[in-house]
Protein backbone atom coordinates (compact mmCIF):
# COMPACT_ATOMS: atom_id res chain seq x y z
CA UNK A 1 0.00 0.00 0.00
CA UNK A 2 1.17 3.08 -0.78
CA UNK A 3 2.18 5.28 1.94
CA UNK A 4 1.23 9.19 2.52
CA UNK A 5 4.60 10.44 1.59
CA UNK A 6 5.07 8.21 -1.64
CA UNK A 7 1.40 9.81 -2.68
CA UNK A 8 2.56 13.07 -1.86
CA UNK A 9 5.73 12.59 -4.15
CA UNK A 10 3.86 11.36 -6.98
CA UNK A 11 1.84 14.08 -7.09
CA UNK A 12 4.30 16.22 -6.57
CA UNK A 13 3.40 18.80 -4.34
CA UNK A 14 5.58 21.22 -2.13
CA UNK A 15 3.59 20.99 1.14
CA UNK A 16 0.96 19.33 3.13
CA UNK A 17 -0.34 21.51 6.54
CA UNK A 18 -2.31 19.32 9.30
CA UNK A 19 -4.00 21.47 11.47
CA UNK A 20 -5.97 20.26 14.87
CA UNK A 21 -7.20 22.28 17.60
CA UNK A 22 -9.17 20.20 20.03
CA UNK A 23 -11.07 23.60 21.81
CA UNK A 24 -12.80 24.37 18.26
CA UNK A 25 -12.84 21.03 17.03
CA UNK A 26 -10.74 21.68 14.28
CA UNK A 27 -9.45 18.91 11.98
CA UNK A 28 -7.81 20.63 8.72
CA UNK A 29 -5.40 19.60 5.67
CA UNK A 30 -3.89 22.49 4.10
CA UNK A 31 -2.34 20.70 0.83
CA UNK A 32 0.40 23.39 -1.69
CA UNK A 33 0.74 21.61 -4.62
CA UNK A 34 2.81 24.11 -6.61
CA UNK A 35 4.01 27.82 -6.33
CA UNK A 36 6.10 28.18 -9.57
CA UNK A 37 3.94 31.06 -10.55
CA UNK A 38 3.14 32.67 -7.16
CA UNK A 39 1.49 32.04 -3.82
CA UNK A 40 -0.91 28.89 -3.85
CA UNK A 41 -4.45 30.27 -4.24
CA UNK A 42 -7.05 27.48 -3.87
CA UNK A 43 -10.45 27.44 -1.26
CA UNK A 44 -11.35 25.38 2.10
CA UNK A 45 -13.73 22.95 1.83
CA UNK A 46 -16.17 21.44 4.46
CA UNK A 47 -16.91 18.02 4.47
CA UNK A 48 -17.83 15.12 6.54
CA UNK A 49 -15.00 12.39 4.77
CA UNK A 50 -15.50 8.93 6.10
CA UNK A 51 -12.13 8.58 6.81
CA UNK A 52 -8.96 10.96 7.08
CA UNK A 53 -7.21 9.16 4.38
CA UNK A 54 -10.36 10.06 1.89
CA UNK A 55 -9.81 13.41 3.33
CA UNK A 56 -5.98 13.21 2.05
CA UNK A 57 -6.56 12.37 -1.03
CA UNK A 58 -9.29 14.76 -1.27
CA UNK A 59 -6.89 18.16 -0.74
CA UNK A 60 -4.39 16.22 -2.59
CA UNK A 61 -6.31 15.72 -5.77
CA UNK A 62 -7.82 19.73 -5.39
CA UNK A 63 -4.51 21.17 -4.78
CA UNK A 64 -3.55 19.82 -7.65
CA UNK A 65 -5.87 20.50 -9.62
CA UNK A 66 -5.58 24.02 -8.87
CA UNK A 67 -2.32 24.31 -9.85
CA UNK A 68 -3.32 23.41 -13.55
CA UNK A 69 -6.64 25.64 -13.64
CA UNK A 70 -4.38 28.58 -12.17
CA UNK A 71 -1.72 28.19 -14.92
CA UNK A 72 -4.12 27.54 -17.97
CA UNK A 73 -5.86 30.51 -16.55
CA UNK A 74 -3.15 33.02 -17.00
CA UNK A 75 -3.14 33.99 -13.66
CA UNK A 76 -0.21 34.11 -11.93
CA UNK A 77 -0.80 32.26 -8.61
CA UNK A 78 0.29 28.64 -7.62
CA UNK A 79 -2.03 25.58 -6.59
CA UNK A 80 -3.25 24.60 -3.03
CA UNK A 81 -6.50 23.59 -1.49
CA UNK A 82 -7.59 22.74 2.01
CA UNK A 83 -10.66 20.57 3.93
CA UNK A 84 -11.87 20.70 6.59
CA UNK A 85 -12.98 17.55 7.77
CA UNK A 86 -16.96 18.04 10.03
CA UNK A 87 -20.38 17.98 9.36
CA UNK A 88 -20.70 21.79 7.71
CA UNK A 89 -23.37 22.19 10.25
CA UNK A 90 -20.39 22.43 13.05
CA UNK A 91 -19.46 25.58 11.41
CA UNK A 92 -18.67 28.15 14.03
CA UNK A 93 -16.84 31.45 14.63
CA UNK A 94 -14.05 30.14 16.86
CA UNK A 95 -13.48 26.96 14.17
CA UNK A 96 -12.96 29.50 11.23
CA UNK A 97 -10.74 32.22 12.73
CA UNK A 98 -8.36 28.87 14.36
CA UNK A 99 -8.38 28.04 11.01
CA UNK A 100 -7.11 31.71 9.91
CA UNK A 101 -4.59 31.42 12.34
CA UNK A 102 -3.51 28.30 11.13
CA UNK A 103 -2.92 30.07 7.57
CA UNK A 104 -1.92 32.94 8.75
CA UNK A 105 1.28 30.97 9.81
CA UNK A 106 2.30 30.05 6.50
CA UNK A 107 3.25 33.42 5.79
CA UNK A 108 1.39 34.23 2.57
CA UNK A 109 2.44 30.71 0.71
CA UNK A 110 -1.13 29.91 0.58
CA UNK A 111 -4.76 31.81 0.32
CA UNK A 112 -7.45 30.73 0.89
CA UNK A 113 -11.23 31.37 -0.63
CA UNK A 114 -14.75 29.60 -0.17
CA UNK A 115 -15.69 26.12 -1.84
CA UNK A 116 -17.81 23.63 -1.34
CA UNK A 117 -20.10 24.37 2.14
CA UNK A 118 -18.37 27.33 2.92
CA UNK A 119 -19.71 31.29 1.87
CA UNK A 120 -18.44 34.47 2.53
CA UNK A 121 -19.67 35.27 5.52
CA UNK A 122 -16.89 32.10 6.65
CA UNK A 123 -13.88 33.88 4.76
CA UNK A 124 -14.86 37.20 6.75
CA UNK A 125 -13.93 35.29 10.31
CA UNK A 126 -10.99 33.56 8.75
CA UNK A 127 -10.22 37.64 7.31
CA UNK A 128 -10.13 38.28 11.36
CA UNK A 129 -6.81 36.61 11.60
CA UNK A 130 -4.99 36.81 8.22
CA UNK A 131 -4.84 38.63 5.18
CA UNK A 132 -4.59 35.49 3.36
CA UNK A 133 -7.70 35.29 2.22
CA UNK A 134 -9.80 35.89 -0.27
CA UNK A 135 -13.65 36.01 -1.67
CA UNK A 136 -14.62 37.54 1.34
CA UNK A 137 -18.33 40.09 1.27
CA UNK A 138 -18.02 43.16 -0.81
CA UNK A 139 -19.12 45.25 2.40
CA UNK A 140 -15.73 44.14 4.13
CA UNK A 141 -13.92 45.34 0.97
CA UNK A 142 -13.63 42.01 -1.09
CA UNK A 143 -15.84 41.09 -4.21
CA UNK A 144 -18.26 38.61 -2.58
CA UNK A 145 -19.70 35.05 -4.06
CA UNK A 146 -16.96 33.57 -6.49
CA UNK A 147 -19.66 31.21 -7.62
CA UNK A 148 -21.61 33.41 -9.68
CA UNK A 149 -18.34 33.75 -12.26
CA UNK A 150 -18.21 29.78 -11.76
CA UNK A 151 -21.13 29.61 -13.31
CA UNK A 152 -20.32 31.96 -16.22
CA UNK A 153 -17.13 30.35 -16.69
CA UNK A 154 -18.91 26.86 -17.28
CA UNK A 155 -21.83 28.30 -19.42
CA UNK A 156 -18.58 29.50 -22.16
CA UNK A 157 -17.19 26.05 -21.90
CA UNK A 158 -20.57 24.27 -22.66
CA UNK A 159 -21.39 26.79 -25.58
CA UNK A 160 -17.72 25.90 -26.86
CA UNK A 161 -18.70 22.75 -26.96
CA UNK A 162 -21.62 22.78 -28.41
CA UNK A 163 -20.29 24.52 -30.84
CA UNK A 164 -17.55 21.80 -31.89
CA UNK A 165 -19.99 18.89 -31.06
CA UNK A 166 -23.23 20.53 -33.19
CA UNK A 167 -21.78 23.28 -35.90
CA UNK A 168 -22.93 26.15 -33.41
CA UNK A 169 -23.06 27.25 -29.68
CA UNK A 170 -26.64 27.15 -29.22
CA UNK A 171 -28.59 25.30 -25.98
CA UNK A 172 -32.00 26.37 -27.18
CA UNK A 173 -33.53 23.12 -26.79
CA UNK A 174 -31.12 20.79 -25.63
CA UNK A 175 -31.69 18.72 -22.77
CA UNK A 176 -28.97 19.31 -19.80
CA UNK A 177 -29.12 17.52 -16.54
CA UNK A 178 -27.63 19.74 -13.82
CA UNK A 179 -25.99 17.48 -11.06
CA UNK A 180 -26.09 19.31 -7.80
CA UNK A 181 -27.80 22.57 -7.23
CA UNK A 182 -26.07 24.31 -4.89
CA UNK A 183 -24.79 28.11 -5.42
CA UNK A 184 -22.66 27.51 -8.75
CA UNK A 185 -25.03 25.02 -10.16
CA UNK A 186 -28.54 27.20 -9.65
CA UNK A 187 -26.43 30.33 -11.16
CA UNK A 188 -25.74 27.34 -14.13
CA UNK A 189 -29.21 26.98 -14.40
CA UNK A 190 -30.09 30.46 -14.58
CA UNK A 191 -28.10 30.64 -17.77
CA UNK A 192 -29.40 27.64 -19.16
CA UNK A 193 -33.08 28.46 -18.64
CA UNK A 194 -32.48 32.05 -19.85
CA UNK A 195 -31.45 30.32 -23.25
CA UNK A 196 -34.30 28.03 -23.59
CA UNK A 197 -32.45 24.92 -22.52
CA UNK A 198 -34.59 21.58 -21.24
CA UNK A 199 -33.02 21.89 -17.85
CA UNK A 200 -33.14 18.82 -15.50
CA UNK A 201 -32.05 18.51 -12.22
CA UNK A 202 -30.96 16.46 -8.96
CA UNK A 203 -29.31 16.42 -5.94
CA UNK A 204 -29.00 14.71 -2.98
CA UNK A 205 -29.56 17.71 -0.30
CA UNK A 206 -33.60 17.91 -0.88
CA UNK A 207 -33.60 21.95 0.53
CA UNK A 208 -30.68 22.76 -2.11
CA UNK A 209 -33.47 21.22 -4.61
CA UNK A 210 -36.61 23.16 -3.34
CA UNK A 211 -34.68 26.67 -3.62
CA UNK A 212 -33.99 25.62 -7.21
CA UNK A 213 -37.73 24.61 -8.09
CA UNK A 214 -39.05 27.67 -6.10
CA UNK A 215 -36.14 29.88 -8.40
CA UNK A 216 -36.60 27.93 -11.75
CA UNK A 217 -39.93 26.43 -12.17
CA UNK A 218 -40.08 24.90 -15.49
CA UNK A 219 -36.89 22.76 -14.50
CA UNK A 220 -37.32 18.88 -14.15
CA UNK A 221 -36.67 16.68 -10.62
CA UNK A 222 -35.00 13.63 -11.92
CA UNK A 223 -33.79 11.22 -9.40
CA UNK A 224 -30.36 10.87 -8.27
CA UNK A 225 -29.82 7.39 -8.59
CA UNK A 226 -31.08 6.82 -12.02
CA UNK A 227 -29.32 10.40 -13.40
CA UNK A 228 -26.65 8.35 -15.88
CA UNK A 229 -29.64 6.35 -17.30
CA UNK A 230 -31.41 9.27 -18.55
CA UNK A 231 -31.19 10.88 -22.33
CA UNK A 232 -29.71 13.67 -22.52
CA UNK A 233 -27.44 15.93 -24.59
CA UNK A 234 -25.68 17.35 -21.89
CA UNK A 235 -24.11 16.20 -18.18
CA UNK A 236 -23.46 19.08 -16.18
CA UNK A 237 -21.63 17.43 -13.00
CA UNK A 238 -22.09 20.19 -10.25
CA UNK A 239 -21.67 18.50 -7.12
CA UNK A 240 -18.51 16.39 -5.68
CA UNK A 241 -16.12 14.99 -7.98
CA UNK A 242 -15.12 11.19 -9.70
CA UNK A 243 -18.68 10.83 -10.84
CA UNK A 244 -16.85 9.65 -14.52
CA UNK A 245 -16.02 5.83 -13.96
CA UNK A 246 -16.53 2.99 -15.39
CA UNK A 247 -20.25 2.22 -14.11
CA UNK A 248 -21.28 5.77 -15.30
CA UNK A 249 -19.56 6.35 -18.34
CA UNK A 250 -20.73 2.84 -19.86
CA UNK A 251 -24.12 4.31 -19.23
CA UNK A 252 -23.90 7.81 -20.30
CA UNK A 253 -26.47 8.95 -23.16
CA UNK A 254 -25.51 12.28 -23.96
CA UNK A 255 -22.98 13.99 -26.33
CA UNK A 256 -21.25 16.72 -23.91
CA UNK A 257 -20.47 16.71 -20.81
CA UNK A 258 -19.24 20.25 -19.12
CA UNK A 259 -20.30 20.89 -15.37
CA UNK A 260 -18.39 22.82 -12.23
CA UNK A 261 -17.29 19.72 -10.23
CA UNK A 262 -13.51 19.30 -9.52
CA UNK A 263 -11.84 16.28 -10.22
CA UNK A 264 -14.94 14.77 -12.21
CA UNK A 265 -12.62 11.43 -13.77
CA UNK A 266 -12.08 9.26 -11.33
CA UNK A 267 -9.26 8.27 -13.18
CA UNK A 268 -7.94 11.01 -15.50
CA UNK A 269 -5.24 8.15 -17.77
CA UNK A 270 -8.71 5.19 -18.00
CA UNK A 271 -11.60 7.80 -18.02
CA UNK A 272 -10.63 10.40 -20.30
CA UNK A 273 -10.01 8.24 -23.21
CA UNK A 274 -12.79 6.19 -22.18
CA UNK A 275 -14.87 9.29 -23.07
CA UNK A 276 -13.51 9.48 -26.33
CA UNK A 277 -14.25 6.27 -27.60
CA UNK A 278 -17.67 6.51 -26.44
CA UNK A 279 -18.02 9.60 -28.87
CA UNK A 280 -18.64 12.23 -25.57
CA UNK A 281 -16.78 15.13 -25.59
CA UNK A 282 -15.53 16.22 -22.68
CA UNK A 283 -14.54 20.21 -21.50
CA UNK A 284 -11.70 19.58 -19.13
CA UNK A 285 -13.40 20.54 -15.04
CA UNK A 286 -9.94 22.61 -14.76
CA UNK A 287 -10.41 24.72 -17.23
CA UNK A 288 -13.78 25.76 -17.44
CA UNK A 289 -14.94 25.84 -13.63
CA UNK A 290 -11.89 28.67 -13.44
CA UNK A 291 -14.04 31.66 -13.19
CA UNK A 292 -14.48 31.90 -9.68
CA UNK A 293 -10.69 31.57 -9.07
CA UNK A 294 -10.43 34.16 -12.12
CA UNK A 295 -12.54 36.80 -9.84
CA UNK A 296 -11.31 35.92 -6.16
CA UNK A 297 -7.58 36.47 -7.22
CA UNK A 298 -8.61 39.39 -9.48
CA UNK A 299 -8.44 41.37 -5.23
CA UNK A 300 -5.01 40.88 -5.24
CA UNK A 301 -4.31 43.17 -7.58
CA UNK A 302 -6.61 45.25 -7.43
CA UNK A 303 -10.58 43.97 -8.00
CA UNK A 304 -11.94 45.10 -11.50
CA UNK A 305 -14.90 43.58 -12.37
CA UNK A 306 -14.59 44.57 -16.16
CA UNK A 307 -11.28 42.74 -16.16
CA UNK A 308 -12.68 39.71 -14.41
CA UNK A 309 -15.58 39.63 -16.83
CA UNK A 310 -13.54 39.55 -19.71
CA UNK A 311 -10.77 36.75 -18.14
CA UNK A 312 -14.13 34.54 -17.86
CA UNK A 313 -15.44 34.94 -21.02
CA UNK A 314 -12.06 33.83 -22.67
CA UNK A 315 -12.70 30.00 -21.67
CA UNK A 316 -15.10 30.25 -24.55
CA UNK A 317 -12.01 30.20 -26.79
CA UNK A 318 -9.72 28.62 -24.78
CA UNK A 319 -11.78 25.61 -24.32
CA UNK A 320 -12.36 25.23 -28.55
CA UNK A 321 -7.99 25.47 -28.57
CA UNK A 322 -8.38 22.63 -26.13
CA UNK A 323 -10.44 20.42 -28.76
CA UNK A 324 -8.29 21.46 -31.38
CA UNK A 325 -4.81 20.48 -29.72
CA UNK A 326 -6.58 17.04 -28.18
CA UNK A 327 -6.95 16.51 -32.16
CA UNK A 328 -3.42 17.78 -32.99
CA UNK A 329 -1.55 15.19 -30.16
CA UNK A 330 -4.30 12.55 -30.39
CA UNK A 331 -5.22 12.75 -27.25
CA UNK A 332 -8.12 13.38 -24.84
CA UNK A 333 -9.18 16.77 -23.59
CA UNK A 334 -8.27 16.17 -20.15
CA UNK A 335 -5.10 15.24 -21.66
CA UNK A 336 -4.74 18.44 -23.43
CA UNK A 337 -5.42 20.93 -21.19
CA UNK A 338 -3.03 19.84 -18.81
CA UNK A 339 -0.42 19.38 -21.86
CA UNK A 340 -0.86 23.48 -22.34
CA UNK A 341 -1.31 24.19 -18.36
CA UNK A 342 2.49 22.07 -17.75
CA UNK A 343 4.22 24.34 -20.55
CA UNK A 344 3.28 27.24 -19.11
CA UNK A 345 4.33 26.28 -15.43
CA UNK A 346 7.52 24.65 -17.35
CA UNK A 347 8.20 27.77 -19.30
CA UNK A 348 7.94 30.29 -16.01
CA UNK A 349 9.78 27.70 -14.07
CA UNK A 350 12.93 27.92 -16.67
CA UNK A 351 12.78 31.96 -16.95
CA UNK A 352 13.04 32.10 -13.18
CA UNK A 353 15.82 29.50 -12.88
CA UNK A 354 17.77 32.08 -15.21
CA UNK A 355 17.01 35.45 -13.07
């Protein structure tokens, strides 16, 4: 069995952070995967793992692939992630700002933002005890919910793949199922419905799926155990990742699948190819879930929205160059877009070693 170091290695990342502080309860991993083009930017997430090693490999697998959504992104910020391992219910003030201590001591080599079962309102008591942070309300001088720009950012990768897989970017009609419908996925929605998409839906959090009906009412319930069974022209995975394997891929009936989730292959060297020959073209989760990384980072520098707006909008054309090199090096998109994120961390990594 392969140990925790040896899985660290072959990932290779930098640094891994345990954090525990038994008055708030706090059980963290604070994983930097890569800082070759700055400080690692990547957000905390909040979830109740069944074990601490699924935890691991959890910030492992997010740091990472932060790393290669920061660096195919342009921006110039390194990859790390953290979790925080409790029921998101346990959420409290004294948990969050231990945790903002605990960044705080790295001393600016990661920031942190919101992700999954975290908000703003989180990042402001973590913004209590470090300036490492980012995404936190607009009223305490930040620029607020990230996920909206998610949601943009994945709406230009599905209409750039529409557009390869149909002759033209419209979703006027096509049926899209919508896996999870929590803040990035109803903003998703929003989009889809706007442009007179068949819009189906589930989830496995039933309130998450009321405020969605209640917002959207001429979307479809489907149920979440039967989701892969269903025809459809496009799989929007939303929720947690690795929900491309071998069960659901072999079931699959659609031609596109483009959604917010991190790390949807379960395994990116079997699943991406196993896409391919199935005839389902696939918009790399890295590359078009950036946008909410695009804004967050966009305060560190100084927060334009106009600037952020037009950084999003550019995975419209990034995410067609990503079908076209997959063609060019016979090879999946997955493939692909981390073949153009590694020469740009490669290329920065030589220019530095010369300075």
């Amino acid at each position: 069995m392969q140990s925790l170091f040896e899985k660290v290695q072959q990932m290779g990342h930098e640094q891994v952070v345990f954090c525990h502080d038994a008055h708030s309860g706090l059980k963290a991993i604070i994983a930097i995967h890569n800082t070759t083009l700055g400080p690692a930017l990547g957000g905390t997430r909040v979830w109740n793992y069944k074990s601490h090693e699924d935890a691991i490999v959890d910030a492992l697998r997010l740091s990472r692939g932060m790393t290669y959504k920061n660096a195919i992104s342009g921006l110039n910020i390194g990859g790390g992630k953290a979790v925080i391992i409790a029921d998101p219910s346990q959420k409290s003030e004294v948990l969050w700002r231990r945790y903002g201590r605990f960044v705080n001591s790295l001393n600016g080599k990661y920031i942190t933002a919101e992700d999954v079962n975290t908000n703003t309102s989180d990042m402001e008591f973590v913004s209590l005890e470090t300036k490492f942070v980012t995404g936190v309300p607009e009223y305490a001088g930040g620029s607020g919910d990230p996920s909206p720009f998610t949601a943009t950012g994945v709406y230009m990768g599905m209409k750039a793949s529409a557009k390869k897989a149909y002759g033209n970017d419209s979703l006027a009609g096509k049926k899209v199922l919508v896996q999870g419908t929590g803040h990035v996925g109803q903003y998703l929605i929003g989009h889809l419905v706007a442009e007179g998409a068949k819009v189906m839906v589930s989830d496995i959090d039933a309130a998450k799926i009321k405020s969605a009906v209640e917002k959207y009412r001429n979307i479809e319930v489907v149920d979440n155990a039967g989701i892969f069974d269903l025809d459809m022209d496009i799989y929007a995975p939303c929720a947690l990742g690795a929900t491309l394997n071998d069960d659901s891929i072999g079931r699959l009936k659609c031609a596109i699948v483009a959604g917010a989730a991190n790390n949807q292959l379960a395994d990116e060297n079997a699943h991406g190819p196993m896409l391919v020959k199935k005839g389902i073209l696939y918009a790399p989760d890295f590359l078009i879930n950036a946008g909410g990384v695009i804004n967050v980072s966009a305060e560190l520098e100084g927060y334009n929205i106009e600037k952020v707006n037009s950084a999003v909008e550019k995975i419209y054309n990034r995410t067609l160059d990503i079908y076209a090199l997959s063609e060019k090096e016979n090879t999946h998109p997955q493939a692909a877009a981390m073949i153009m994120a590694q020469q740009r961390l490669d290329d920065i990594a030589k220019m530095k070693s010369r300075m």
